[in-house]
N, C-alpha and C. Protein backbone atom coordinates (compact mmCIF):
# COMPACT_ATOMS: atom_id res chain seq x y z
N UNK A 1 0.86 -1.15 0.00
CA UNK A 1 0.00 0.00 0.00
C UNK A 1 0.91 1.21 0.00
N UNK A 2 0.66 2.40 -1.33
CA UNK A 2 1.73 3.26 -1.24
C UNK A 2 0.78 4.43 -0.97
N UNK A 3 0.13 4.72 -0.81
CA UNK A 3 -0.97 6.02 -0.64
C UNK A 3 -1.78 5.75 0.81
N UNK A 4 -1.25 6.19 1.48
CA UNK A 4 -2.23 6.11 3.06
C UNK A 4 -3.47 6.66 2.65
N UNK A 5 -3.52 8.09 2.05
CA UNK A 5 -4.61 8.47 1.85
C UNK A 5 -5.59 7.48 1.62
N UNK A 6 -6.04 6.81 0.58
CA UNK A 6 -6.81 5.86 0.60
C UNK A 6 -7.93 5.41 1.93
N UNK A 7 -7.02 5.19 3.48
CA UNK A 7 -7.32 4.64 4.01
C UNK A 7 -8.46 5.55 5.21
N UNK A 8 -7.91 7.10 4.03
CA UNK A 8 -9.28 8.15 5.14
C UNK A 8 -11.24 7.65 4.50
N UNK A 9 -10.75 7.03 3.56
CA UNK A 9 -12.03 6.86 2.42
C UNK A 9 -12.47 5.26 2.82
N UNK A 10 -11.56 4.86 3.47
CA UNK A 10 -12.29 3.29 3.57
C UNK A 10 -10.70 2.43 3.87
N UNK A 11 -10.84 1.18 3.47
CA UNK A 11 -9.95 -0.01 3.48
C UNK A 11 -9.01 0.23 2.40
N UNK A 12 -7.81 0.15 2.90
CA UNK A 12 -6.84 0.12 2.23
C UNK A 12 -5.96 -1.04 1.71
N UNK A 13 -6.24 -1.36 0.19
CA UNK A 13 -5.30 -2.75 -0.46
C UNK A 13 -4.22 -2.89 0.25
N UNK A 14 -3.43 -3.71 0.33
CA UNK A 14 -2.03 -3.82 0.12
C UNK A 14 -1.51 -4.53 -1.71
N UNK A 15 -1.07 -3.75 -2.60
CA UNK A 15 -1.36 -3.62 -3.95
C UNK A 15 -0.30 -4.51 -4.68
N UNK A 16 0.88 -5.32 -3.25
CA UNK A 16 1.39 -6.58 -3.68
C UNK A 16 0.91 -7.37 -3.62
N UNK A 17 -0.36 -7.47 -3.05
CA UNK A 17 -1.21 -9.01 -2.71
C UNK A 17 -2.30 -8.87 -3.44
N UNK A 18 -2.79 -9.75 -3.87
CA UNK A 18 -4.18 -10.44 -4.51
C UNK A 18 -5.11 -9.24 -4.21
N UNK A 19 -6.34 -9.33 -4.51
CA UNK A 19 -8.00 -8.85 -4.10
C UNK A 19 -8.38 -10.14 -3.50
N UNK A 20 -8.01 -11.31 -4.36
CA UNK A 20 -8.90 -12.39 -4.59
C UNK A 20 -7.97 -13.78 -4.17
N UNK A 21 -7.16 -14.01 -4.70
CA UNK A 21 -6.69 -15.51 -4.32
C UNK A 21 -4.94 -15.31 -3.60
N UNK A 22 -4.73 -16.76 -3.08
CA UNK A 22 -3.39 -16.63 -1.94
C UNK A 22 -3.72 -15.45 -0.93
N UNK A 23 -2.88 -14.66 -0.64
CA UNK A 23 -2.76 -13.99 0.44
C UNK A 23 -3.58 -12.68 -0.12
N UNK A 24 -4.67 -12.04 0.66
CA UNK A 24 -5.19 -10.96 0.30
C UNK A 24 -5.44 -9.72 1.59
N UNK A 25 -4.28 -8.92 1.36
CA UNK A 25 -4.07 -8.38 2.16
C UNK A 25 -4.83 -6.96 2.61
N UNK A 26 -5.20 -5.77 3.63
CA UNK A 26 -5.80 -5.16 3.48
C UNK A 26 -5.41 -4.24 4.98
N UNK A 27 -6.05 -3.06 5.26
CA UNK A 27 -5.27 -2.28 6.57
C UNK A 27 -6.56 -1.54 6.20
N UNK A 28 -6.52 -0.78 7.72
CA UNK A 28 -7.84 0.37 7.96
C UNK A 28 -7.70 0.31 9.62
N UNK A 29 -8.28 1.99 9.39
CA UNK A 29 -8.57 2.08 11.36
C UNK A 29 -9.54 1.28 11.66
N UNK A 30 -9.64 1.66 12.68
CA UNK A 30 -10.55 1.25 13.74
C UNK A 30 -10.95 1.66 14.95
N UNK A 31 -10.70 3.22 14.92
CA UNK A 31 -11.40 4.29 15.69
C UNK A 31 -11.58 5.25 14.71
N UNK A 32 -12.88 6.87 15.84
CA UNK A 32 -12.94 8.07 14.62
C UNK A 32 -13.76 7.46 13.72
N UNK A 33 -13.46 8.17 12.47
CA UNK A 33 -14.89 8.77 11.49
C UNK A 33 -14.86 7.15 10.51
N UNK A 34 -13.34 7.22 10.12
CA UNK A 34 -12.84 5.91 9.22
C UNK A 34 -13.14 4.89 10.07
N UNK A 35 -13.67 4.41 10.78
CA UNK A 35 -13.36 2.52 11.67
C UNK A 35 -14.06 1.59 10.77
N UNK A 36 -13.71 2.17 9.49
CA UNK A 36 -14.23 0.34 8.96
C UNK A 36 -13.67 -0.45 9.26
N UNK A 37 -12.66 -0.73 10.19
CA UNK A 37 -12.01 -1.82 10.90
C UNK A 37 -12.12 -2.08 12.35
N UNK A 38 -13.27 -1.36 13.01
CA UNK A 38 -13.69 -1.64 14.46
C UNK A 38 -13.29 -2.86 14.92
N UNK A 39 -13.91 -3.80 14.19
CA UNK A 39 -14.25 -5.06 14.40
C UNK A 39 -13.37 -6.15 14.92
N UNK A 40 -12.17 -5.64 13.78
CA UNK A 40 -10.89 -6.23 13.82
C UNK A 40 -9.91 -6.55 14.80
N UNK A 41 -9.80 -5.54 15.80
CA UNK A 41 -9.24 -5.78 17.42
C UNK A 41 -9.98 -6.41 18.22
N UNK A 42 -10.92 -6.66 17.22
CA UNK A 42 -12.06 -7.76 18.73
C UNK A 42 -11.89 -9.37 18.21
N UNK A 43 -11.08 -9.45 16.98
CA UNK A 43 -11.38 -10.91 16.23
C UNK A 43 -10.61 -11.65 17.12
N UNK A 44 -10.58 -13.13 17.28
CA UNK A 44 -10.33 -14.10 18.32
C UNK A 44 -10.15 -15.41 16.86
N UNK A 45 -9.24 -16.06 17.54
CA UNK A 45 -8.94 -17.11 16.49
C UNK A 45 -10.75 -18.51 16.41
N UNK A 46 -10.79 -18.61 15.55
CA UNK A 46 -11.88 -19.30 15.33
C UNK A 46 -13.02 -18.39 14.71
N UNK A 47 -12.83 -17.23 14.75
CA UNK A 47 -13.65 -16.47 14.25
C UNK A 47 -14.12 -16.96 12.69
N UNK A 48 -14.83 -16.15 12.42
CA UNK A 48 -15.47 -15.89 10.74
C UNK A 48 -15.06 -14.56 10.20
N UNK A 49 -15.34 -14.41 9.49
CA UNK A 49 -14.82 -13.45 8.22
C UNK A 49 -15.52 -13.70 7.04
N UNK A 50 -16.12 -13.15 6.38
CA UNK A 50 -17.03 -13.09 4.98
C UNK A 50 -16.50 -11.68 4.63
N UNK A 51 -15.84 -12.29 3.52
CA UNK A 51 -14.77 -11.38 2.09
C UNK A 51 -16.20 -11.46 0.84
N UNK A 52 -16.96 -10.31 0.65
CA UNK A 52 -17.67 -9.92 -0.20
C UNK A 52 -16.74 -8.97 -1.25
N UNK A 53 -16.41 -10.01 -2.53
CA UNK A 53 -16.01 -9.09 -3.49
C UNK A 53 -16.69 -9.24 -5.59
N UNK A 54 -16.48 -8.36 -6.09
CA UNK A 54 -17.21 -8.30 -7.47
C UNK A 54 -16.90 -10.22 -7.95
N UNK A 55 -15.46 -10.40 -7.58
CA UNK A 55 -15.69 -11.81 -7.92
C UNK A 55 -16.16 -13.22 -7.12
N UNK A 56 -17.04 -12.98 -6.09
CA UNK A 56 -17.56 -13.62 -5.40
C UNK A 56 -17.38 -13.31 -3.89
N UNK A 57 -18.29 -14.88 -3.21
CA UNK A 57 -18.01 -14.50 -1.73
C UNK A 57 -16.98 -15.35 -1.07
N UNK A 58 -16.17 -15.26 -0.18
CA UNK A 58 -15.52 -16.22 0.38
C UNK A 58 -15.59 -16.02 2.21
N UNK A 59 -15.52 -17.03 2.56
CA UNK A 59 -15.51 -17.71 4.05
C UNK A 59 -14.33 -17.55 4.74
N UNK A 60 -14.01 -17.18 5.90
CA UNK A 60 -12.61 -17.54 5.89
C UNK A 60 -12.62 -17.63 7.53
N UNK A 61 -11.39 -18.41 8.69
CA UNK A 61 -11.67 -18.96 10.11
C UNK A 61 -10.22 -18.11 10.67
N UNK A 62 -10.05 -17.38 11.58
CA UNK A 62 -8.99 -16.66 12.43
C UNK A 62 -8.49 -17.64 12.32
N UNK A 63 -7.26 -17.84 12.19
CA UNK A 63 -6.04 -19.33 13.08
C UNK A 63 -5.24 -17.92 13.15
N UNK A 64 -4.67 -16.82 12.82
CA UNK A 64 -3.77 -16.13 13.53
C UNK A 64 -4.52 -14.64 14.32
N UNK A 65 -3.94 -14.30 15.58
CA UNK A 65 -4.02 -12.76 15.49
C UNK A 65 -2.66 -12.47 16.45
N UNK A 66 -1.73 -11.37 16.15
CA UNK A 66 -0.46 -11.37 16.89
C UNK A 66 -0.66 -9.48 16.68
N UNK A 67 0.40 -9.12 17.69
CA UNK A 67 0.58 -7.98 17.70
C UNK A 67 1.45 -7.53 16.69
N UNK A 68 2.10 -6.50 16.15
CA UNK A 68 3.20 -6.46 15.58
C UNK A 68 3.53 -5.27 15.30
N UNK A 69 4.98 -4.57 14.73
CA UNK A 69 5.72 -3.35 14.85
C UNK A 69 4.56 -2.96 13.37
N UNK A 70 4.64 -1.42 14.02
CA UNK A 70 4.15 -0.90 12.49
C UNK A 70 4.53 -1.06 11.20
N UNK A 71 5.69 -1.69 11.21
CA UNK A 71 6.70 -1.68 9.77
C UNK A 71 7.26 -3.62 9.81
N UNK A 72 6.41 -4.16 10.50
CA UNK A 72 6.44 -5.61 10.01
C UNK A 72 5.58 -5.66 8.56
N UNK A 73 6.07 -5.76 7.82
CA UNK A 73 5.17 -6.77 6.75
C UNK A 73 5.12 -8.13 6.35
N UNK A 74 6.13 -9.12 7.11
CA UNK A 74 6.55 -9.89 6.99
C UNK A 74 5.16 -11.34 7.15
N UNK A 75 3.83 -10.97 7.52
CA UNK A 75 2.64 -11.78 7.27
C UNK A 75 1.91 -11.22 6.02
N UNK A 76 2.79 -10.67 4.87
CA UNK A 76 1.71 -10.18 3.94
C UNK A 76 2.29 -10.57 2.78
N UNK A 77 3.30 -11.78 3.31
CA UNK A 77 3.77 -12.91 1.66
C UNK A 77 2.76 -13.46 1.10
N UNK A 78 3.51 -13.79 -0.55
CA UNK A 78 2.86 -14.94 -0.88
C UNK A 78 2.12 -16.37 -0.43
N UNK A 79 1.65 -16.54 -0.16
CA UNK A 79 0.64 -17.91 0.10
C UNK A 79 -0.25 -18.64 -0.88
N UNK A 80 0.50 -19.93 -1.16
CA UNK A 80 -0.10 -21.13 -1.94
C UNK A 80 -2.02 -21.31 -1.48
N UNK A 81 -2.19 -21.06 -0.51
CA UNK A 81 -3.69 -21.26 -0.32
C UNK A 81 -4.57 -20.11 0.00
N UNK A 82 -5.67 -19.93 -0.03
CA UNK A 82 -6.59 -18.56 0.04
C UNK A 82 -6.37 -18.15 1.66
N UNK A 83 -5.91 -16.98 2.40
CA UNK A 83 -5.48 -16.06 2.98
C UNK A 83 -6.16 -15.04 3.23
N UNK A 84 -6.66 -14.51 4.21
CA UNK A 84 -6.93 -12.98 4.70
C UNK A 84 -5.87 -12.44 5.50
N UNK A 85 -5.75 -11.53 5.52
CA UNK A 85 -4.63 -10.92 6.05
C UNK A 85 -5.03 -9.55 6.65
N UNK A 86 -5.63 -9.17 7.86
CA UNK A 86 -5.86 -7.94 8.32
C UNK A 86 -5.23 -6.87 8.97
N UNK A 87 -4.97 -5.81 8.50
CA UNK A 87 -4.25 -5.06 10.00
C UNK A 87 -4.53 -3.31 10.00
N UNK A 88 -4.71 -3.52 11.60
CA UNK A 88 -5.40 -2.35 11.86
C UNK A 88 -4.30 -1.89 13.27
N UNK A 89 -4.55 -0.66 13.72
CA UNK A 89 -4.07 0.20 14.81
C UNK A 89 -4.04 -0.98 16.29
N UNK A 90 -3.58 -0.51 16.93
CA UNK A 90 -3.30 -0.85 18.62
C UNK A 90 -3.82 0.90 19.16
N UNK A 91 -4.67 0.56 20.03
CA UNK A 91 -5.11 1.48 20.87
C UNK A 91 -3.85 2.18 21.72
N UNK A 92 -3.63 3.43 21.57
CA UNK A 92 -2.71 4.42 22.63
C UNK A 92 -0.82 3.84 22.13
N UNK A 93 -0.64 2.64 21.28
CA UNK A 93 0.40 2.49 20.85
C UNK A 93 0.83 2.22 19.40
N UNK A 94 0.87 3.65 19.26
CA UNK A 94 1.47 4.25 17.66
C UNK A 94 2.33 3.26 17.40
N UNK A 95 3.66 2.48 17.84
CA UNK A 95 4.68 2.17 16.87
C UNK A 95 4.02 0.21 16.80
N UNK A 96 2.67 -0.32 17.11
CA UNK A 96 2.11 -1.56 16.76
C UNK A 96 1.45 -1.87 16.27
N UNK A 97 0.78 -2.66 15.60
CA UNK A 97 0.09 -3.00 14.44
C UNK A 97 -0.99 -4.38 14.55
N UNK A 98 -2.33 -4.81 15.04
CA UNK A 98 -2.31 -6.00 15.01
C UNK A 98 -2.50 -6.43 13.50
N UNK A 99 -2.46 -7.77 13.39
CA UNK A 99 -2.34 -8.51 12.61
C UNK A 99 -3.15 -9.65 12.38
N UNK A 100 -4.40 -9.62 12.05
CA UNK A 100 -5.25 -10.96 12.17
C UNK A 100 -5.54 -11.74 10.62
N UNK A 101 -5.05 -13.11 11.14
CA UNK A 101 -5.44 -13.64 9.46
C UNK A 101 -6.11 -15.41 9.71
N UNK A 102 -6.68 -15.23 8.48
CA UNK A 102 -8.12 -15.99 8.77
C UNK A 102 -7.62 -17.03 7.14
N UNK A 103 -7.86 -18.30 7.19
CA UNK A 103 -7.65 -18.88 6.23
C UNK A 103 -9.37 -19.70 5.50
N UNK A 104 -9.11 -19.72 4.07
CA UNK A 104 -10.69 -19.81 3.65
C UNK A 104 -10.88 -21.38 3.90
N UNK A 105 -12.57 -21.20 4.12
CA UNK A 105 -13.13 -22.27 4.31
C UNK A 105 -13.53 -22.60 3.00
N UNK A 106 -13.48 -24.22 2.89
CA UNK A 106 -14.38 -24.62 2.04
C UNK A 106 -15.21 -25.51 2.38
């Protein structure tokens, strides 16, 4: 993702990864006017996730959520199998990042 801006308007790609298949990566707040990512600091492994996009719907189950430095990208590789990849703010600590990723169900 090279334009933060983006992310005052909604969810922000990460524009090395997919929309759609392997790893599909994505960032947004989650406080304030923008929180289309409220949700996201509350996800718990086992969770659900429903990825609504122009090329269909997909399912997908938490198996990760970890904290991480603002400037990790290192969960937003390539992946052989379908991937969500979320990350949004840490409350009151600017330099962390969580990180929640959900792999698809079939």
């Amino acid at each position: 993702m090279r334009n933060t801006n983006n992310k005052k308007k909604g969810i922000g790609h990460f524009e090395f990864t997919s929309a759609w298949d392997g790893n599909c990566a994505f960032a947004g707040h989650n406080r304030g006017a923008a929180a289309y990512f409220a949700f996201v600091k509350d996800l718990a492994v086992g969770d659900r996730i429903i990825y609504t996009t122009p090329y269909g719907k997909r399912t997908y189950e938490v198996y990760n959520k970890v904290k991480i430095s603002e400037t990790d990208y290192s969960g937003l590789g390539w992946s052989p199998t379908n991937i969500i990849s979320l990350i949004t703010c840490v409350a009151n600590e600017s330099a962390y990042r969580y990180l929640v990723q959900a792999y698809e169900l079939r």
